[in-house]
N, C-alpha and C. Protein backbone atom coordinates (compact mmCIF):
# COMPACT_ATOMS: atom_id res chain seq x y z
N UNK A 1 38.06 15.21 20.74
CA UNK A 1 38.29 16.05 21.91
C UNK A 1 39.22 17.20 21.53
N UNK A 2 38.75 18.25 21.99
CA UNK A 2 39.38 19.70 21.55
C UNK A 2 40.96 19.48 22.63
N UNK A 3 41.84 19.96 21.69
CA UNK A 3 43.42 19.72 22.61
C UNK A 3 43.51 21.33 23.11
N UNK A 4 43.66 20.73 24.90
CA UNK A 4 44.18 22.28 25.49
C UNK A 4 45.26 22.98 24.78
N UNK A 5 45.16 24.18 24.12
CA UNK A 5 46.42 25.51 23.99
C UNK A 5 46.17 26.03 25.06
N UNK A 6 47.99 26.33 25.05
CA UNK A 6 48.39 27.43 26.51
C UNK A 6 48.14 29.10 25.93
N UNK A 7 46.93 29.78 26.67
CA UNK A 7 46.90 31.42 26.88
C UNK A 7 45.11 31.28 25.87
N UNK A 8 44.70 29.89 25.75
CA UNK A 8 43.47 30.00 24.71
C UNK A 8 42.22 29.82 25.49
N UNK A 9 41.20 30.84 25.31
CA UNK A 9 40.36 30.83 26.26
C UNK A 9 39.50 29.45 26.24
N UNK A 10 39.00 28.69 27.13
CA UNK A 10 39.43 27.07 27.36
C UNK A 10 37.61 26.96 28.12
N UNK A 11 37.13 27.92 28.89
CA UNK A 11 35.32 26.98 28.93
C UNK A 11 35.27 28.41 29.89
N UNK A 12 33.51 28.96 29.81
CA UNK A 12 32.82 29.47 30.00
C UNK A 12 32.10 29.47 30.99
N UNK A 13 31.86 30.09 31.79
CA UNK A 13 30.76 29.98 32.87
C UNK A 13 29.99 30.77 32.69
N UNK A 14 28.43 30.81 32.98
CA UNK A 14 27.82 31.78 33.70
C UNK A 14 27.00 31.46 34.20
N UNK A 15 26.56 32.41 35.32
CA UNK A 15 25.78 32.49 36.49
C UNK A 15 24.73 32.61 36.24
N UNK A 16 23.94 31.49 36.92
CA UNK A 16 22.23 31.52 36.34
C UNK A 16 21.18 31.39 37.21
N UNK A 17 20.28 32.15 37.84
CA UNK A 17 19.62 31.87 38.80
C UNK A 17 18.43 30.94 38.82
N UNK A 18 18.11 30.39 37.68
CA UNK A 18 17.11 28.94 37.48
C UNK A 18 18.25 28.10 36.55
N UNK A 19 18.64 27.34 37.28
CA UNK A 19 19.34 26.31 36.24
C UNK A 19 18.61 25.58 34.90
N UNK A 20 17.30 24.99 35.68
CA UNK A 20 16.32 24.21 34.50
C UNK A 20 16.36 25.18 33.42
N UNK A 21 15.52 26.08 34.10
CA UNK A 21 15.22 27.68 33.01
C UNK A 21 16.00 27.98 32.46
N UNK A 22 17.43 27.74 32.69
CA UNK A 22 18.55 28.36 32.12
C UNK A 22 19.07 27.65 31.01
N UNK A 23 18.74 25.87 30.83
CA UNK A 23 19.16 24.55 30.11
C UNK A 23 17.98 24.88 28.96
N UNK A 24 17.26 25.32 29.60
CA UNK A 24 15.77 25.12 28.73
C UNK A 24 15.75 26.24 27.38
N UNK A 25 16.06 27.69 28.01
CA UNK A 25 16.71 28.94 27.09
C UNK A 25 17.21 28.21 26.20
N UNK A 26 18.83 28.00 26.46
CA UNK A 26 20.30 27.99 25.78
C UNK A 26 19.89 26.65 24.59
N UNK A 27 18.96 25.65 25.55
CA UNK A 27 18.61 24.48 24.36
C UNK A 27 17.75 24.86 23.49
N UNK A 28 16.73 25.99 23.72
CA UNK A 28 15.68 26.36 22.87
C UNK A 28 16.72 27.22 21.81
N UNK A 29 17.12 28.64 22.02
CA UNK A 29 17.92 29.19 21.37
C UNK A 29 18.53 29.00 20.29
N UNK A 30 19.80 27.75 21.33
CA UNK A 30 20.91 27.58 20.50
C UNK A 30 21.02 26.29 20.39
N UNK A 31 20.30 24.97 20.81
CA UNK A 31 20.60 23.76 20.17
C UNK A 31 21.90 23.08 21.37
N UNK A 32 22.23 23.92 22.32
CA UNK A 32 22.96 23.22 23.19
C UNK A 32 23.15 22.40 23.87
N UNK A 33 23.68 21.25 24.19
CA UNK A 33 22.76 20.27 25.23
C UNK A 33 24.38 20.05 26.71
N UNK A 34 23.45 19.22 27.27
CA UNK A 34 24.46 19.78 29.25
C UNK A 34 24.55 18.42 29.32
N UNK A 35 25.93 18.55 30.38
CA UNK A 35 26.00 17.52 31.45
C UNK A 35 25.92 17.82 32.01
N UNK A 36 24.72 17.13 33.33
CA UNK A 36 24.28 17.21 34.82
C UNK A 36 25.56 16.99 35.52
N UNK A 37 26.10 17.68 36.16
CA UNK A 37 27.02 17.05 37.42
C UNK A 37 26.47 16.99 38.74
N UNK A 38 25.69 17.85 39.15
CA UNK A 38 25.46 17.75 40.44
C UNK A 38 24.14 18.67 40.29
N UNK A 39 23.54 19.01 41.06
CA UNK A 39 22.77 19.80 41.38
C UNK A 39 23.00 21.39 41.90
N UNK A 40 22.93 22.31 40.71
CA UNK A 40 23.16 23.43 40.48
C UNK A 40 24.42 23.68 39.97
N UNK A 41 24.79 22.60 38.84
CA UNK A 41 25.94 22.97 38.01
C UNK A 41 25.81 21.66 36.48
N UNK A 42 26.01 22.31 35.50
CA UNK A 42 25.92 21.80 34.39
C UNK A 42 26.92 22.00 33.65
N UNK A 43 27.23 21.14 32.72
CA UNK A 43 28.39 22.09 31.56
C UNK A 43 27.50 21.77 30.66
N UNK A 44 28.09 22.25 29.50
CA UNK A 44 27.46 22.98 28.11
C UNK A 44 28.74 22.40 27.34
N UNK A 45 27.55 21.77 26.42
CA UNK A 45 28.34 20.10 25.41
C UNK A 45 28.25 21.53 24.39
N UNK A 46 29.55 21.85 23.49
CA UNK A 46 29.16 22.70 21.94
C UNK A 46 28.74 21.69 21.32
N UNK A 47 28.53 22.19 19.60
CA UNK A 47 28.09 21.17 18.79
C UNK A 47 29.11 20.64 17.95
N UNK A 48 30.50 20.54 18.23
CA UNK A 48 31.62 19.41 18.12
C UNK A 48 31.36 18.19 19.24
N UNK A 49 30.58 18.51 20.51
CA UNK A 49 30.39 17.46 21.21
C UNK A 49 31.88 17.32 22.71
N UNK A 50 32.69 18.26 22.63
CA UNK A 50 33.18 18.82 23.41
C UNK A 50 32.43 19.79 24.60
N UNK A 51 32.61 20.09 25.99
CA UNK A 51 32.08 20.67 26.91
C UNK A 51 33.20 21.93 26.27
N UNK A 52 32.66 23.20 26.32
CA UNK A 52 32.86 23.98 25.99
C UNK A 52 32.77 25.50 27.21
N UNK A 53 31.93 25.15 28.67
CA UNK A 53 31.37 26.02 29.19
C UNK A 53 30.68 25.48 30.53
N UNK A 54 29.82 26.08 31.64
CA UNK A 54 28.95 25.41 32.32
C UNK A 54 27.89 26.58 32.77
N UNK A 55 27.00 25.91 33.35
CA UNK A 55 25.94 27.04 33.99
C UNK A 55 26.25 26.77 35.58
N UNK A 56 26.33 28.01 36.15
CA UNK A 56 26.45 27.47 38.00
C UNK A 56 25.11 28.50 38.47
N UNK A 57 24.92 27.39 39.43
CA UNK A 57 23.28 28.31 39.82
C UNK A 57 23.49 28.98 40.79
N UNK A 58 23.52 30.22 41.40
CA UNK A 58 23.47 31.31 42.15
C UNK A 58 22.31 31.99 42.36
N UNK A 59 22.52 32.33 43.70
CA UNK A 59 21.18 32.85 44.43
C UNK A 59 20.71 34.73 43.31
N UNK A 60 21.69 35.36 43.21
CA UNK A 60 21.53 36.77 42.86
C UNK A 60 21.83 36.67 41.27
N UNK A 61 21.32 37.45 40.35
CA UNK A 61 21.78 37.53 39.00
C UNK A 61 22.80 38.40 39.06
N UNK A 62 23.96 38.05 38.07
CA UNK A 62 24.95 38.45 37.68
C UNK A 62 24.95 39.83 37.74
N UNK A 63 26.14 40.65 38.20
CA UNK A 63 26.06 41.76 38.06
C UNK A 63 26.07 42.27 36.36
N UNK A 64 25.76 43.48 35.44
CA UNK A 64 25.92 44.11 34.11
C UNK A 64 27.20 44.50 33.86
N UNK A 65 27.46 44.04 32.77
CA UNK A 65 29.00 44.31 32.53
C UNK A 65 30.46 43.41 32.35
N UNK A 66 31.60 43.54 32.30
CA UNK A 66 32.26 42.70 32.65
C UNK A 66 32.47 42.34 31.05
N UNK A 67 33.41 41.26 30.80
CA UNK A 67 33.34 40.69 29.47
C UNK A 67 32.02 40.64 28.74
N UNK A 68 32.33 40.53 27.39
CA UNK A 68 31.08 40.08 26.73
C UNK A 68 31.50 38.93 25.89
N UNK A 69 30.44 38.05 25.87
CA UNK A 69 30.79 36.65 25.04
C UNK A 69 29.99 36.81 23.78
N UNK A 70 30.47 36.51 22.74
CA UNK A 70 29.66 36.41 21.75
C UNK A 70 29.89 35.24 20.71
N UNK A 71 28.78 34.64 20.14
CA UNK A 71 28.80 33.85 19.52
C UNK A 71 28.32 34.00 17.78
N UNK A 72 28.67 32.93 17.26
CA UNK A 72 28.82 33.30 15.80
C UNK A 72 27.87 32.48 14.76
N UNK A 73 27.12 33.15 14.08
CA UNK A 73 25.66 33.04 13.44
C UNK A 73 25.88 32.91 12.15
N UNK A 74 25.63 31.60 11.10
CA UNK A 74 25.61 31.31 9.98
C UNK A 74 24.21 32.41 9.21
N UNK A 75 23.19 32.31 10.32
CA UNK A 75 21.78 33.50 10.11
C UNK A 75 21.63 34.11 11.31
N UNK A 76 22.04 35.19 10.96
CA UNK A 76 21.36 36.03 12.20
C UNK A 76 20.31 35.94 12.39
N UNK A 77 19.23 36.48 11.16
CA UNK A 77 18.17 36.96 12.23
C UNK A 77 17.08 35.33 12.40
N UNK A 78 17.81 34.37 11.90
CA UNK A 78 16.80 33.25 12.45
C UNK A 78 17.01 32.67 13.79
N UNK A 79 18.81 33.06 14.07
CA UNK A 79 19.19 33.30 15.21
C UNK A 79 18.44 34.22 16.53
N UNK A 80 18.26 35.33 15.65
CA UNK A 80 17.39 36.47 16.98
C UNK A 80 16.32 36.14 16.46
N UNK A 81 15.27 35.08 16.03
CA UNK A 81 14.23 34.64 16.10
C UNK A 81 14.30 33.56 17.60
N UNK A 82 15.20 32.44 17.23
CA UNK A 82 15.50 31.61 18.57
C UNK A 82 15.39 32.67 19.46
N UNK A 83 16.17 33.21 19.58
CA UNK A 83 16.82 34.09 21.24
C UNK A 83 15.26 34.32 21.71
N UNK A 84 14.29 35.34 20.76
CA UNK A 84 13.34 35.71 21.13
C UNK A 84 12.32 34.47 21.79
N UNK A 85 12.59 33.81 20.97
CA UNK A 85 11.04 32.48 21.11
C UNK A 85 11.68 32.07 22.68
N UNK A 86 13.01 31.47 22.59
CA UNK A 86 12.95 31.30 23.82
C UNK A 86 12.99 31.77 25.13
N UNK A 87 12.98 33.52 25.00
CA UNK A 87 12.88 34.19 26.25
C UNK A 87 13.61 35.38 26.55
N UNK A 88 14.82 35.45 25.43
CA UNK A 88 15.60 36.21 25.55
C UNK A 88 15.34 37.70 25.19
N UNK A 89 16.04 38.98 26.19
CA UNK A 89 15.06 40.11 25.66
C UNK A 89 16.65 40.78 24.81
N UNK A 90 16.19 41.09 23.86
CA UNK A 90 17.09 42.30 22.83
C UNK A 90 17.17 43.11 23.82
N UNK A 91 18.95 43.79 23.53
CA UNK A 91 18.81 44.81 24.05
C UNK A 91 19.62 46.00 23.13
N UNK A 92 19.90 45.57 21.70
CA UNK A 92 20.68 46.03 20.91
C UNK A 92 20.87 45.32 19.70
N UNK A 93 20.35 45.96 18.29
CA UNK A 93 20.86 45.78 17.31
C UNK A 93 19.18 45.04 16.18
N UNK A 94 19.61 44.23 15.69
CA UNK A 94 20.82 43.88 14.80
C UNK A 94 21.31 45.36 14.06
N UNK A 95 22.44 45.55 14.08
CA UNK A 95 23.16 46.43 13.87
C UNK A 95 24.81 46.19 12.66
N UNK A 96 24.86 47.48 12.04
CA UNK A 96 26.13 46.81 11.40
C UNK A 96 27.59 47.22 11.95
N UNK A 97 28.47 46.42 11.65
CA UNK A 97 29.56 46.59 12.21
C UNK A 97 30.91 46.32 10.89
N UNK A 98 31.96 46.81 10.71
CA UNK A 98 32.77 46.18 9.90
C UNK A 98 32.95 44.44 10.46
N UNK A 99 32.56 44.02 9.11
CA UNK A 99 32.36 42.57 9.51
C UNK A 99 31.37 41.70 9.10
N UNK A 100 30.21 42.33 9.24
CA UNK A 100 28.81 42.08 9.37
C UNK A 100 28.07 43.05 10.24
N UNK A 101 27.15 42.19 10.85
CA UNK A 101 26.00 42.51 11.60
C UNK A 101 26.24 41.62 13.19
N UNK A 102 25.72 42.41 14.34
CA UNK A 102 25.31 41.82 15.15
C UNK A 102 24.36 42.14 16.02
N UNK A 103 23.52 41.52 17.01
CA UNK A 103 22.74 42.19 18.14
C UNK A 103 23.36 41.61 19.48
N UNK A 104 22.87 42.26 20.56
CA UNK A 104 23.18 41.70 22.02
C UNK A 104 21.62 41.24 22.69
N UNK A 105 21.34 40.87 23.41
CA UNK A 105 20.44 40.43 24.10
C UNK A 105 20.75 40.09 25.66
N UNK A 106 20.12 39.57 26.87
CA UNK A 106 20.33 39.18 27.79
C UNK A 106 19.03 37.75 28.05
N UNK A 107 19.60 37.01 28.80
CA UNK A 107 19.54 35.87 28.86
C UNK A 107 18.02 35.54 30.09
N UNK A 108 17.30 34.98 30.42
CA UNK A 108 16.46 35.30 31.75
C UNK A 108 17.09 35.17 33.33
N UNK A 109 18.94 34.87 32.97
CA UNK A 109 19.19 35.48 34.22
C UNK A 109 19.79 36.94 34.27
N UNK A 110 20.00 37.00 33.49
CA UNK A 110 20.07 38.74 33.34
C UNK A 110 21.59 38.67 32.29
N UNK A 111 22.60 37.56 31.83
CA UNK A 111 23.40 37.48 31.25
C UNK A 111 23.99 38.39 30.02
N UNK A 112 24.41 39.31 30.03
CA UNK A 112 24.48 39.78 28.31
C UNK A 112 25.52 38.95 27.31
N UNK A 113 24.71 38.85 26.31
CA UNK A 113 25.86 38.05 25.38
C UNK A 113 25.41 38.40 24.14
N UNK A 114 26.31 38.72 22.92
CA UNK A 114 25.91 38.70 21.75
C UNK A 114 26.02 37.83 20.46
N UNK A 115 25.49 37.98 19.30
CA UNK A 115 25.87 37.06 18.38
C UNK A 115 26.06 38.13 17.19
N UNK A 116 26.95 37.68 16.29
CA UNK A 116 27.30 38.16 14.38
C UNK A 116 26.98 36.86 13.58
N UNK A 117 27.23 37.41 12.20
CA UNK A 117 26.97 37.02 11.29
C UNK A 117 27.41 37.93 9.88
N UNK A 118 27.67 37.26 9.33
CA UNK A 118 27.78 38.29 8.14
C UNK A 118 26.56 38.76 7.39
């Protein structure tokens, strides 16, 4: 079990307007898997096996903008192979950056999030 730090960003939400659809993405994608709590809310197990995040189901998609989350890719582009297969539309990149490479995409509730890699 991951130990709370004080000021460390600590679990994730986002707003998803098909929950199933939304479990179904993130598991196709990225290998993620949920706990059901209730009906129209899940968390999101990482792959330490810690909840890391949740999906909450909402009537309207997320407004554009706002933070961006990004996650971190041993392979990119077999990575933006997942994203694609499972639904996700590019909306940027793969591109380079000091660092590596990354692209952004959005999610089928309209989510933007990106991933790197070196």
């Amino acid at each position: 079990m991951t130990e709370n730090t004080h000021h460390r960003l600590n679990y994730i939400e986002f707003s998803v307007t098909d929950l199933p659809g939304a479990q179904a993405f993130y598991r196709t994608a990225f290998g993620w898997d949920f706990n059901n709590y209730r009906p129209g809310y899940a968390g999101i197990v990482g792959a330490d096996g810690n909840e890391v995040g949740g999906l909450a189901l909402v009537d309207e998609p997320a407004p554009r903008g706002g933070p961006l989350v990004l996650l971190y890719s041993d392979d990119l582009d077999a990575t933006l192979e997942s994203v694609r297969t499972a639904g996700g539309a590019l909306l940027q990149g793969p591109y380079e950056f000091p660092g590596g490479r990354r692209f952004h995409f959005t999610d089928p509730s309209g989510n933007e999030l990106g991933v790197w890699g070196p």
